[in-house]
Protein backbone atom coordinates (compact mmCIF):
# COMPACT_ATOMS: atom_id res chain seq x y z
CA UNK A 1 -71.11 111.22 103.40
CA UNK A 2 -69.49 111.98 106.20
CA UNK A 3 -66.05 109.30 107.28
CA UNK A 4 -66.08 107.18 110.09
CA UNK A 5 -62.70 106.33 112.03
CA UNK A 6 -61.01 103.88 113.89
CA UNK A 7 -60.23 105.01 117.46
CA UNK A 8 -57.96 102.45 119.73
CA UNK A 9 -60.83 101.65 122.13
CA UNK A 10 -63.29 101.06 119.41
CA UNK A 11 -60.75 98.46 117.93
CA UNK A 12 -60.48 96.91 121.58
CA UNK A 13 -64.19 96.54 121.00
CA UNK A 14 -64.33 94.34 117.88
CA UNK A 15 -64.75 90.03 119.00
CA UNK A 16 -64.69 89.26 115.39
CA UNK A 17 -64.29 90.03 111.76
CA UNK A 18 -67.06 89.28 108.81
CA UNK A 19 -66.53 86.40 106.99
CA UNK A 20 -65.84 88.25 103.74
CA UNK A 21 -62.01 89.86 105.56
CA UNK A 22 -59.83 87.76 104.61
CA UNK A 23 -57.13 87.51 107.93
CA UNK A 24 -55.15 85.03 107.03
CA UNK A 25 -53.18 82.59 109.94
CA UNK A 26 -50.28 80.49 110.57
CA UNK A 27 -51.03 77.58 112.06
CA UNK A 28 -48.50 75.50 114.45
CA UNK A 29 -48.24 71.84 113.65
CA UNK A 30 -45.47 70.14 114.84
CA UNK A 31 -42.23 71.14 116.67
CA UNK A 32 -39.47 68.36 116.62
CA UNK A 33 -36.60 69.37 119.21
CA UNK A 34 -32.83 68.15 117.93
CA UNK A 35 -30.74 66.20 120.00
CA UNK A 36 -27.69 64.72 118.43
CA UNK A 37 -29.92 63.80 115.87
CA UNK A 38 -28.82 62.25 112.55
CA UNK A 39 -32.39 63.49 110.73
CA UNK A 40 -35.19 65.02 111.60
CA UNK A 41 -37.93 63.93 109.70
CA UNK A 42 -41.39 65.56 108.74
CA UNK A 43 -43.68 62.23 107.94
CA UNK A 44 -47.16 63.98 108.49
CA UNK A 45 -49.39 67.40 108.74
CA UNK A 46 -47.93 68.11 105.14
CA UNK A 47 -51.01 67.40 102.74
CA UNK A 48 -53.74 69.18 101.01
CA UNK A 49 -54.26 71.21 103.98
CA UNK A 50 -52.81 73.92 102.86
CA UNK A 51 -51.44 75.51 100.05
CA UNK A 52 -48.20 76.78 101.79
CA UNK A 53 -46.17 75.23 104.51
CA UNK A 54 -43.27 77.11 106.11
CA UNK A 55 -40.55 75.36 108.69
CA UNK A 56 -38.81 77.57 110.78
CA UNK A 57 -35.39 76.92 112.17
CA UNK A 58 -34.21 77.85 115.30
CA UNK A 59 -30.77 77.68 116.66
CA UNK A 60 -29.36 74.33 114.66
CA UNK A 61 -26.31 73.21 115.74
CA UNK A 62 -24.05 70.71 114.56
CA UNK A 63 -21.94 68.00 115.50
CA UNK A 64 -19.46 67.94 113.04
CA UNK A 65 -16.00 68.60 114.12
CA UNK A 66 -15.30 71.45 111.27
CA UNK A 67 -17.89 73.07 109.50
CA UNK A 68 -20.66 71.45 107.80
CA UNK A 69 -23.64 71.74 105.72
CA UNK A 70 -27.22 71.90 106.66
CA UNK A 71 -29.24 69.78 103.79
CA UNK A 72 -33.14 68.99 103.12
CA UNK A 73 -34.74 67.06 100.50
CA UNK A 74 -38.22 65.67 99.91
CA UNK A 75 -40.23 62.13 99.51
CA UNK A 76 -43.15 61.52 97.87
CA UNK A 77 -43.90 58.17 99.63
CA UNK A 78 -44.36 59.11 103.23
CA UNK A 79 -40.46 59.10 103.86
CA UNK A 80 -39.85 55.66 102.96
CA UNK A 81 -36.96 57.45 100.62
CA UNK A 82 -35.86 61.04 99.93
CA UNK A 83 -34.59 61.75 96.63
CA UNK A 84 -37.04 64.26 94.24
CA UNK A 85 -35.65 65.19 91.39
CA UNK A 86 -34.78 68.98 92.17
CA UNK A 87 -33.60 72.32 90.02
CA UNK A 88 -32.27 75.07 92.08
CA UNK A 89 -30.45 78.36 92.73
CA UNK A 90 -27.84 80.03 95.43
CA UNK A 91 -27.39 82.89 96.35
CA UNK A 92 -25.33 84.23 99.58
CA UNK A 93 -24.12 87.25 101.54
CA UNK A 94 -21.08 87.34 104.11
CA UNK A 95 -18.80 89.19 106.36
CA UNK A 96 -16.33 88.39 108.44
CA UNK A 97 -15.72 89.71 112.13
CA UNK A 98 -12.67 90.96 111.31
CA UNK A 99 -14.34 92.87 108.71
CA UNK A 100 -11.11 91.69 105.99
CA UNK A 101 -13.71 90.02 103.32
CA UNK A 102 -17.64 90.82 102.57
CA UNK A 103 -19.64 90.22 99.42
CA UNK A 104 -22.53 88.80 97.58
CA UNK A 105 -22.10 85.68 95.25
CA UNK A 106 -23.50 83.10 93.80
CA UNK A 107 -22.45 79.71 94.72
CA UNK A 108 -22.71 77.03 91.80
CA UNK A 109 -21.75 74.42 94.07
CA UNK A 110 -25.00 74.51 96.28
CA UNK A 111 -27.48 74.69 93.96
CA UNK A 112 -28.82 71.69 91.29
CA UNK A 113 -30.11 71.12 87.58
CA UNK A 114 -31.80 68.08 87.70
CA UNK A 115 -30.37 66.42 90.62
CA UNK A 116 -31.42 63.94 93.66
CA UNK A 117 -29.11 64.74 95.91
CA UNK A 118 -30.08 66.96 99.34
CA UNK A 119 -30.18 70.60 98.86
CA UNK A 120 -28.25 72.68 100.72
CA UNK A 121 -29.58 75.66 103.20
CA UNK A 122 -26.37 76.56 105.54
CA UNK A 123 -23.52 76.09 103.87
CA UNK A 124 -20.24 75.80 105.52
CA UNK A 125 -22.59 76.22 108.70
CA UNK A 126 -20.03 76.48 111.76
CA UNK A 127 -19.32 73.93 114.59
CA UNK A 128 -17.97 76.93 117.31
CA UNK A 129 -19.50 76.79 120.85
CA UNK A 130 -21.83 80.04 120.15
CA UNK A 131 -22.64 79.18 116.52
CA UNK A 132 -25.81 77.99 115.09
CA UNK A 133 -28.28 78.87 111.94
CA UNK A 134 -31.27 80.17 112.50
CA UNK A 135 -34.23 81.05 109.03
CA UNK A 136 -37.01 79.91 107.39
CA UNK A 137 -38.19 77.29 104.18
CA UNK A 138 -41.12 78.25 102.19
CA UNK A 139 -42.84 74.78 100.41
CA UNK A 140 -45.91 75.78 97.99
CA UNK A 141 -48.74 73.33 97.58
CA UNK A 142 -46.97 70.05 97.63
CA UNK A 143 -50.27 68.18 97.56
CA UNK A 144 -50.60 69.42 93.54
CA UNK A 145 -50.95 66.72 91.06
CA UNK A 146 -50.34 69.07 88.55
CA UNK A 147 -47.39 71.66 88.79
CA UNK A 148 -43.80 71.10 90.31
CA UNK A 149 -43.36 71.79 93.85
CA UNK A 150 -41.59 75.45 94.32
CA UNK A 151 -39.39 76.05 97.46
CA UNK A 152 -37.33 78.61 98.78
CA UNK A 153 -35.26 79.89 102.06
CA UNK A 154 -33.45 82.54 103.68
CA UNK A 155 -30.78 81.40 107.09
CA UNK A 156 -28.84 83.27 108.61
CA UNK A 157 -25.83 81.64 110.30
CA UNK A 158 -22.22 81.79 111.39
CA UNK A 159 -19.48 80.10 110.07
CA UNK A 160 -16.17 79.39 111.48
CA UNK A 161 -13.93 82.06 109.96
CA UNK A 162 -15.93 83.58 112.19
CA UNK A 163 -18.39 85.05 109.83
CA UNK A 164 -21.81 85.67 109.23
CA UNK A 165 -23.74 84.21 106.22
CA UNK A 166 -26.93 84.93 104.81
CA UNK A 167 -28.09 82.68 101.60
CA UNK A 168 -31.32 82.34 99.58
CA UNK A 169 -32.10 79.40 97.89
CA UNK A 170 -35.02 78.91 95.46
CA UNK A 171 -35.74 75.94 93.27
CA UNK A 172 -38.24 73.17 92.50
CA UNK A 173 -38.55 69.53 93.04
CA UNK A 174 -39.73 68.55 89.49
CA UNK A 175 -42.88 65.87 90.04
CA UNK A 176 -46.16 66.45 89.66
CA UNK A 177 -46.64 63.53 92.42
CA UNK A 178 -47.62 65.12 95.89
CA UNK A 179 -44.48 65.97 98.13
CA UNK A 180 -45.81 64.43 101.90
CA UNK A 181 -42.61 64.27 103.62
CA UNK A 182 -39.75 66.63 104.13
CA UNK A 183 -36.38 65.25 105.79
CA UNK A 184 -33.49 68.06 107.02
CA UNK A 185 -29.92 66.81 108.13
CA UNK A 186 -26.36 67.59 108.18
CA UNK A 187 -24.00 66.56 105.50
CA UNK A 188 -21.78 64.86 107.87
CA UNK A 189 -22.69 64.39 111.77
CA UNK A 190 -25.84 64.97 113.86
CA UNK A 191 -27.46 67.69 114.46
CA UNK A 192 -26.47 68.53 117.71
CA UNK A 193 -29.08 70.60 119.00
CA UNK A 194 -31.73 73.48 117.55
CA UNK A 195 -35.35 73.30 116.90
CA UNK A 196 -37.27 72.88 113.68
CA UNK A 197 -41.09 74.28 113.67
CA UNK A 198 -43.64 73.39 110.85
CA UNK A 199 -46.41 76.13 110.29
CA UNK A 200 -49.66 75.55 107.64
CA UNK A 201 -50.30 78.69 106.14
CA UNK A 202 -53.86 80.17 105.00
């Protein structure tokens, strides 16, 4: 049997795919623009949808007068409070300008065991005139009324030593009620400016 191949104008050719490829899309569903904002909440588009939703973060900037950390936590009444129950991990690379300090460590103090409190995704994110964090959160198949609702991030940002940082966090918010909200803000301050985007993924 004798193989066929692709040739760039026969791909040019091809309208659309059998039903049986799987392609795959991310889908665009809301884009909430920052401006001196003290939350920006995500009330809708998060349900059964899909089985993965990613936000994408795009130039944040804070407020705060130092340096300050970039938080999100979850509801499971439609925002009306924010406060799951949440295990997690941190991990984070840096390296200053001045190249005097780089490394990779964990950092106990931004992650959880059981807690309520907002997780952190920047920390230490920077207040300077041409800093901001930029990266992306990964939330699995919140609608689930059976397993916990996993979670994780990269950002990349720059903090004031001047430095650049570049943490992973991973975790769970431990209910097996659906997660339909998602609320991000700063520690302390607004967030001054920066765009949040929230794709369904299939």
């Amino acid at each position: 049997m004798a193989l066929k191949f692709a040739v760039n104008n026969s791909l040019s050719a091809v309208t659309s795919l059998p039903t049986a490829v799987p392609t795959g899309s991310m889908t665009l569903l809301q884009t909430q623009t920052a401006s001196s904002s003290s939350t920006i909440d995500f009330t809708s588009n998060i349900d059964s949808t899909y089985d993965a939703y990613m936000f994408k973060f795009i130039n944040l900037h804070p407020s705060h007068s130092s340096y300050v950390d970039f938080t999100f936590q979850a509801s499971t009444n439609s925002g009306s409070s924010y406060g799951v129950t949440s295990t997690s991990s941190w991990f984070t690379a840096y390296h200053l300008e001045n190249d005097s300090d780089a490394a990779i460590e964990y950092n106990a103090a931004s992650d959880q065991a059981q807690g309520t409190a907002f997780e952190v995704l920047c920390d230490n994110l920077g207040n300077l005139n041409d800093a901001s964090a930029v990266g992306s959160l990964f939330l699995f198949n919140p609608s689930s009324t059976t397993f916990v609702k996993h979670y994780m991030s990269e950002t990349q940002y720059m903090g004031n030593s001047p430095n650049t940082l570049n943490p992973r966090k991973a975790g769970y918010f431990n209910t097996t009620s659906a997660v339909n909200a998602i609320q991000f803000k700063m520690a302390s301050g607004n967030i001054d400016s920066g765009v949040i985007k929230l794709y369904g993924i299939s």
